[in-house]
C-alpha atoms as a PDB file:
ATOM      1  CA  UNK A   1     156.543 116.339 173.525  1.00  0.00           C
ATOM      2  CA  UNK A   2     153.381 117.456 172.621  1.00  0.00           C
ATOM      3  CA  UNK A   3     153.511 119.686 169.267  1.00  0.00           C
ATOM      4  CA  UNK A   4     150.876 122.438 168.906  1.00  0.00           C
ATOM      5  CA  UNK A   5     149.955 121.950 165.164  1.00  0.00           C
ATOM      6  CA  UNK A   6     148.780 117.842 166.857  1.00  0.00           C
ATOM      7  CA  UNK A   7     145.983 119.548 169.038  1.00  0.00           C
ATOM      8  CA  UNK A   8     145.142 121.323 166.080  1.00  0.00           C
ATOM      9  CA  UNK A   9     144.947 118.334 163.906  1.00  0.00           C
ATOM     10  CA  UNK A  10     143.094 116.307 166.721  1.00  0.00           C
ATOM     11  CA  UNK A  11     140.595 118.971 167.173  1.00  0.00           C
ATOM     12  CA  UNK A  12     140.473 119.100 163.605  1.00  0.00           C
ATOM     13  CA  UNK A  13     138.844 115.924 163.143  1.00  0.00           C
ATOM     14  CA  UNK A  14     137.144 115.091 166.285  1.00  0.00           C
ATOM     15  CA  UNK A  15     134.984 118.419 164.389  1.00  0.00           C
ATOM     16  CA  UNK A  16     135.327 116.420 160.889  1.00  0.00           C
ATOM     17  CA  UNK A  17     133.886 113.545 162.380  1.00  0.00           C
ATOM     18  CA  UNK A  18     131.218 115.221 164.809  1.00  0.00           C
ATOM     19  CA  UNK A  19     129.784 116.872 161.559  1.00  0.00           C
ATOM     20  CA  UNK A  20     130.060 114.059 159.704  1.00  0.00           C
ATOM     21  CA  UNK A  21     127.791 111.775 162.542  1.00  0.00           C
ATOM     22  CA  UNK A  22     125.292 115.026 162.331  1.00  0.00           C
ATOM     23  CA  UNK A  23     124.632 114.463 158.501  1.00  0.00           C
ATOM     24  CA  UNK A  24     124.447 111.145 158.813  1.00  0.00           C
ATOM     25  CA  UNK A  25     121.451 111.136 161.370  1.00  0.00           C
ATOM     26  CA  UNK A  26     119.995 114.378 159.945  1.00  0.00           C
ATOM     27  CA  UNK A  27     119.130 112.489 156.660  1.00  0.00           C
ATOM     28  CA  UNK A  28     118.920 108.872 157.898  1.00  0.00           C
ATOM     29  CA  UNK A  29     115.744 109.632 160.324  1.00  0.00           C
ATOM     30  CA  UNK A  30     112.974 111.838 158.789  1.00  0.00           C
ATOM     31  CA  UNK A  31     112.709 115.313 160.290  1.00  0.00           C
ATOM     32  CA  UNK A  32     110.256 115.132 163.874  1.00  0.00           C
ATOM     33  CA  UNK A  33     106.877 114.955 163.122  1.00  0.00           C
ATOM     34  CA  UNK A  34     107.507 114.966 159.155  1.00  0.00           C
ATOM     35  CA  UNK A  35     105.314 111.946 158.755  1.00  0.00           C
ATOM     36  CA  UNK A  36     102.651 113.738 161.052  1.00  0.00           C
ATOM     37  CA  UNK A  37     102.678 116.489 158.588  1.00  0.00           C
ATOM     38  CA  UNK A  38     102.522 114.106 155.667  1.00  0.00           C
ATOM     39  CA  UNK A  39      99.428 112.417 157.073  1.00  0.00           C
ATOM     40  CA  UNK A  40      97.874 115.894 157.844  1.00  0.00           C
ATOM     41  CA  UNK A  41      98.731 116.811 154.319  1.00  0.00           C
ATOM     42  CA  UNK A  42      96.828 113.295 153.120  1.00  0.00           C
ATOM     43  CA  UNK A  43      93.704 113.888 155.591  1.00  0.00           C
ATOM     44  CA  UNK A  44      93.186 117.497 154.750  1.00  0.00           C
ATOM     45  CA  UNK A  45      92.910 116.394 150.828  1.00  0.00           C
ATOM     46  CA  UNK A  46      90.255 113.873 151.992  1.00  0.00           C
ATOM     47  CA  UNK A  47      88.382 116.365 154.046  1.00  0.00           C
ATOM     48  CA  UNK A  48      88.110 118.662 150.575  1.00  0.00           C
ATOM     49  CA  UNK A  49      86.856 115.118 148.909  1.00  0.00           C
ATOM     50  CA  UNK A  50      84.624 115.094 151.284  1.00  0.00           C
ATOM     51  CA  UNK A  51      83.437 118.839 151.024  1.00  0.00           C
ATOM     52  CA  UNK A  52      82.750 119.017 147.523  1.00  0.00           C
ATOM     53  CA  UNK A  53      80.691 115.840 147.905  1.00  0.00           C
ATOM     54  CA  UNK A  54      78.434 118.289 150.312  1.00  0.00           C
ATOM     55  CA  UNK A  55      79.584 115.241 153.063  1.00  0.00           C
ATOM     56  CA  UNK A  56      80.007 118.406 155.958  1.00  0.00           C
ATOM     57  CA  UNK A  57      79.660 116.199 158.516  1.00  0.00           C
ATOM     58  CA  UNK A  58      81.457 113.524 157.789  1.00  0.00           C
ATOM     59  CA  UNK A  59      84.657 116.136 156.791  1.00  0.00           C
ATOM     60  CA  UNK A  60      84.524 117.755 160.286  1.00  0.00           C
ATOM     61  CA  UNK A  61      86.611 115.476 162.392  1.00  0.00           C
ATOM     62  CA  UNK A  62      88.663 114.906 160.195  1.00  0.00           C
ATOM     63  CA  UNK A  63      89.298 118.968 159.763  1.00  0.00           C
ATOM     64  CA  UNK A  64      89.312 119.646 163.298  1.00  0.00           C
ATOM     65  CA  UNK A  65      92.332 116.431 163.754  1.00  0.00           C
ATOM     66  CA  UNK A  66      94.161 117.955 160.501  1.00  0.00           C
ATOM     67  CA  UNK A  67      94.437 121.601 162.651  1.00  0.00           C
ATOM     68  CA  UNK A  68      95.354 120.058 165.771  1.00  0.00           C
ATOM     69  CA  UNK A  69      98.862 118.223 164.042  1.00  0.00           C
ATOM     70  CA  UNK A  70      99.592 121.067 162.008  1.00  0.00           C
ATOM     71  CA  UNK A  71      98.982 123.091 165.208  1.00  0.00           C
ATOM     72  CA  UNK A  72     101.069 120.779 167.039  1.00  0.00           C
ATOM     73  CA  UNK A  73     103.965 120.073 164.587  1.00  0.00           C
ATOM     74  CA  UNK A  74     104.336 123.736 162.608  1.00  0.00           C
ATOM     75  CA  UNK A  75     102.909 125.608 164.970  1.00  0.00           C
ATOM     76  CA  UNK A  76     100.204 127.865 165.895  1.00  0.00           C
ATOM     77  CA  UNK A  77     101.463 130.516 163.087  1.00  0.00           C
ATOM     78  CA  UNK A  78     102.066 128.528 160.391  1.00  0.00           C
ATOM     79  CA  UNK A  79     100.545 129.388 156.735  1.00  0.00           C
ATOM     80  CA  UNK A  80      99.460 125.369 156.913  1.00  0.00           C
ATOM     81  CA  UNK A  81      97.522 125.898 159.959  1.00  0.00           C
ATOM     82  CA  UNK A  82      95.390 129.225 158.529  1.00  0.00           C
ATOM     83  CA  UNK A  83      94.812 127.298 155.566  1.00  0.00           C
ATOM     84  CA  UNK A  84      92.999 124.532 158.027  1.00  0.00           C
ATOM     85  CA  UNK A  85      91.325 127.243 159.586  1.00  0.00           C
ATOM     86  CA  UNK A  86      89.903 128.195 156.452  1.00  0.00           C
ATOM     87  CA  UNK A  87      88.722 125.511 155.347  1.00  0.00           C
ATOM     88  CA  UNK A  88      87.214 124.507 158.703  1.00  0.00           C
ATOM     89  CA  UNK A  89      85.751 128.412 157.796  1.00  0.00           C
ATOM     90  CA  UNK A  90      84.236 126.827 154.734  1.00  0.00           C
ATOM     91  CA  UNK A  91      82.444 123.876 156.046  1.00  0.00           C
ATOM     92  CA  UNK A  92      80.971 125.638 158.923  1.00  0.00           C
ATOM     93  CA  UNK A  93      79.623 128.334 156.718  1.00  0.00           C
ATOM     94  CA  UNK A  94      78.526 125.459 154.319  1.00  0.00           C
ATOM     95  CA  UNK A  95      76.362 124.152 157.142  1.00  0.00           C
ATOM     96  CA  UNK A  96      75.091 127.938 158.092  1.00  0.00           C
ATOM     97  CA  UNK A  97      77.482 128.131 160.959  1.00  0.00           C
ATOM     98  CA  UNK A  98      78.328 131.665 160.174  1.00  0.00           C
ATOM     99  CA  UNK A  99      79.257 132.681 163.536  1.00  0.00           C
ATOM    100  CA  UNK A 100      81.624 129.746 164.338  1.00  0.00           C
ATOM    101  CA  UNK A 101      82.483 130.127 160.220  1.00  0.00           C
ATOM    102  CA  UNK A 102      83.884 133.283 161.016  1.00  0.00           C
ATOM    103  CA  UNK A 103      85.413 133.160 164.183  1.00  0.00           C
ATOM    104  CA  UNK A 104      87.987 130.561 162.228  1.00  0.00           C
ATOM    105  CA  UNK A 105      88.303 133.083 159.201  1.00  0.00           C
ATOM    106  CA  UNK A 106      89.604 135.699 161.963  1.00  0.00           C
ATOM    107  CA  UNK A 107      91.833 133.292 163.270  1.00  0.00           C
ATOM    108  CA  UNK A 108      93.637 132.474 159.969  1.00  0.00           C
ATOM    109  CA  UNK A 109      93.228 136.087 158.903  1.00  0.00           C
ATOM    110  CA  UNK A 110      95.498 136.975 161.962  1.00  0.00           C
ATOM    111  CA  UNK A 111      97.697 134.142 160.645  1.00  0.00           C
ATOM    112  CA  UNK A 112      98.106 135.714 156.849  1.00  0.00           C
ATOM    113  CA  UNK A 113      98.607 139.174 157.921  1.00  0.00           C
ATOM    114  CA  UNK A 114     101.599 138.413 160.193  1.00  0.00           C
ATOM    115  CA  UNK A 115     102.999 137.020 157.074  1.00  0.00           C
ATOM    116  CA  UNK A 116     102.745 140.162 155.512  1.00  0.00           C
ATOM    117  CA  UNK A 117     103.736 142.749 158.288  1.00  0.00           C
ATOM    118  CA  UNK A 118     107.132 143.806 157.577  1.00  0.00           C
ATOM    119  CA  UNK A 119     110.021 142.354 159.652  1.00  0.00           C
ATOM    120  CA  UNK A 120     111.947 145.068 161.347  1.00  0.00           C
ATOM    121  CA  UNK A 121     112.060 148.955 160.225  1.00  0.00           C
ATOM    122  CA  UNK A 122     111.355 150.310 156.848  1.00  0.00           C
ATOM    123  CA  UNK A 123     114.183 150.437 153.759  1.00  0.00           C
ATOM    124  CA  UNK A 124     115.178 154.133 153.260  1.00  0.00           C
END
């Protein structure tokens, strides 16, 4: 005869277990697109290498491919991405691109401020 308090203790670990298997895999394989980020991360320290050696051109690509991961892996909102678009900002204004240098300082301004916009309705 089946006793209530065995169900329990089945269901009990089959969760046990199912947890268990989630941990496991959750810090055996690095997060999705964590290595994209860390290569983004690299690049974007080259591209500022490569700005303060007044190289503008030669830092462009590599700009533009460091926004398009963290646009793709963090998202379009992401502090990581206005910071891209900022510096993208820089090296356009560097080379007297002022229009295109600011139409990249709006986008990451948009960015900052929704970091800053309150979420939900004011503290009394």
């Amino acid at each position: 005869m089946n006793h209530p308090t065995t169900k329990v203790f089945s269901f009990e670990i089959i969760i046990t277990v199912l947890i268990t298997v989630i941990i496991a895999f959750y810090f055996a394989f690095p997060r999705v697109g964590q290595a994209e980020v860390e290569t983004a991360d690299s690049l974007s320290q080259k591209v500022m290498t490569l700005y303060h050696a007044g190289k503008y051109q030669a830092a462009f690509p590599i700009a533009k491919k460091v926004l398009r991961i963290r646009e793709r892996t963090l998202g379009p909102d992401h502090h990581d991405v206005a910071v891209s678009l900022q510096t993208l900002a820089g090296i356009y204004e560097a080379v007297g691109d002022y229009p295109k240098a600011r139409s990249f300082d709006e986008r990451a301004l948009k960015i900052l401020n929704k970091d800053l916009e309150p979420e939900g309705p004011p503290a009394t």
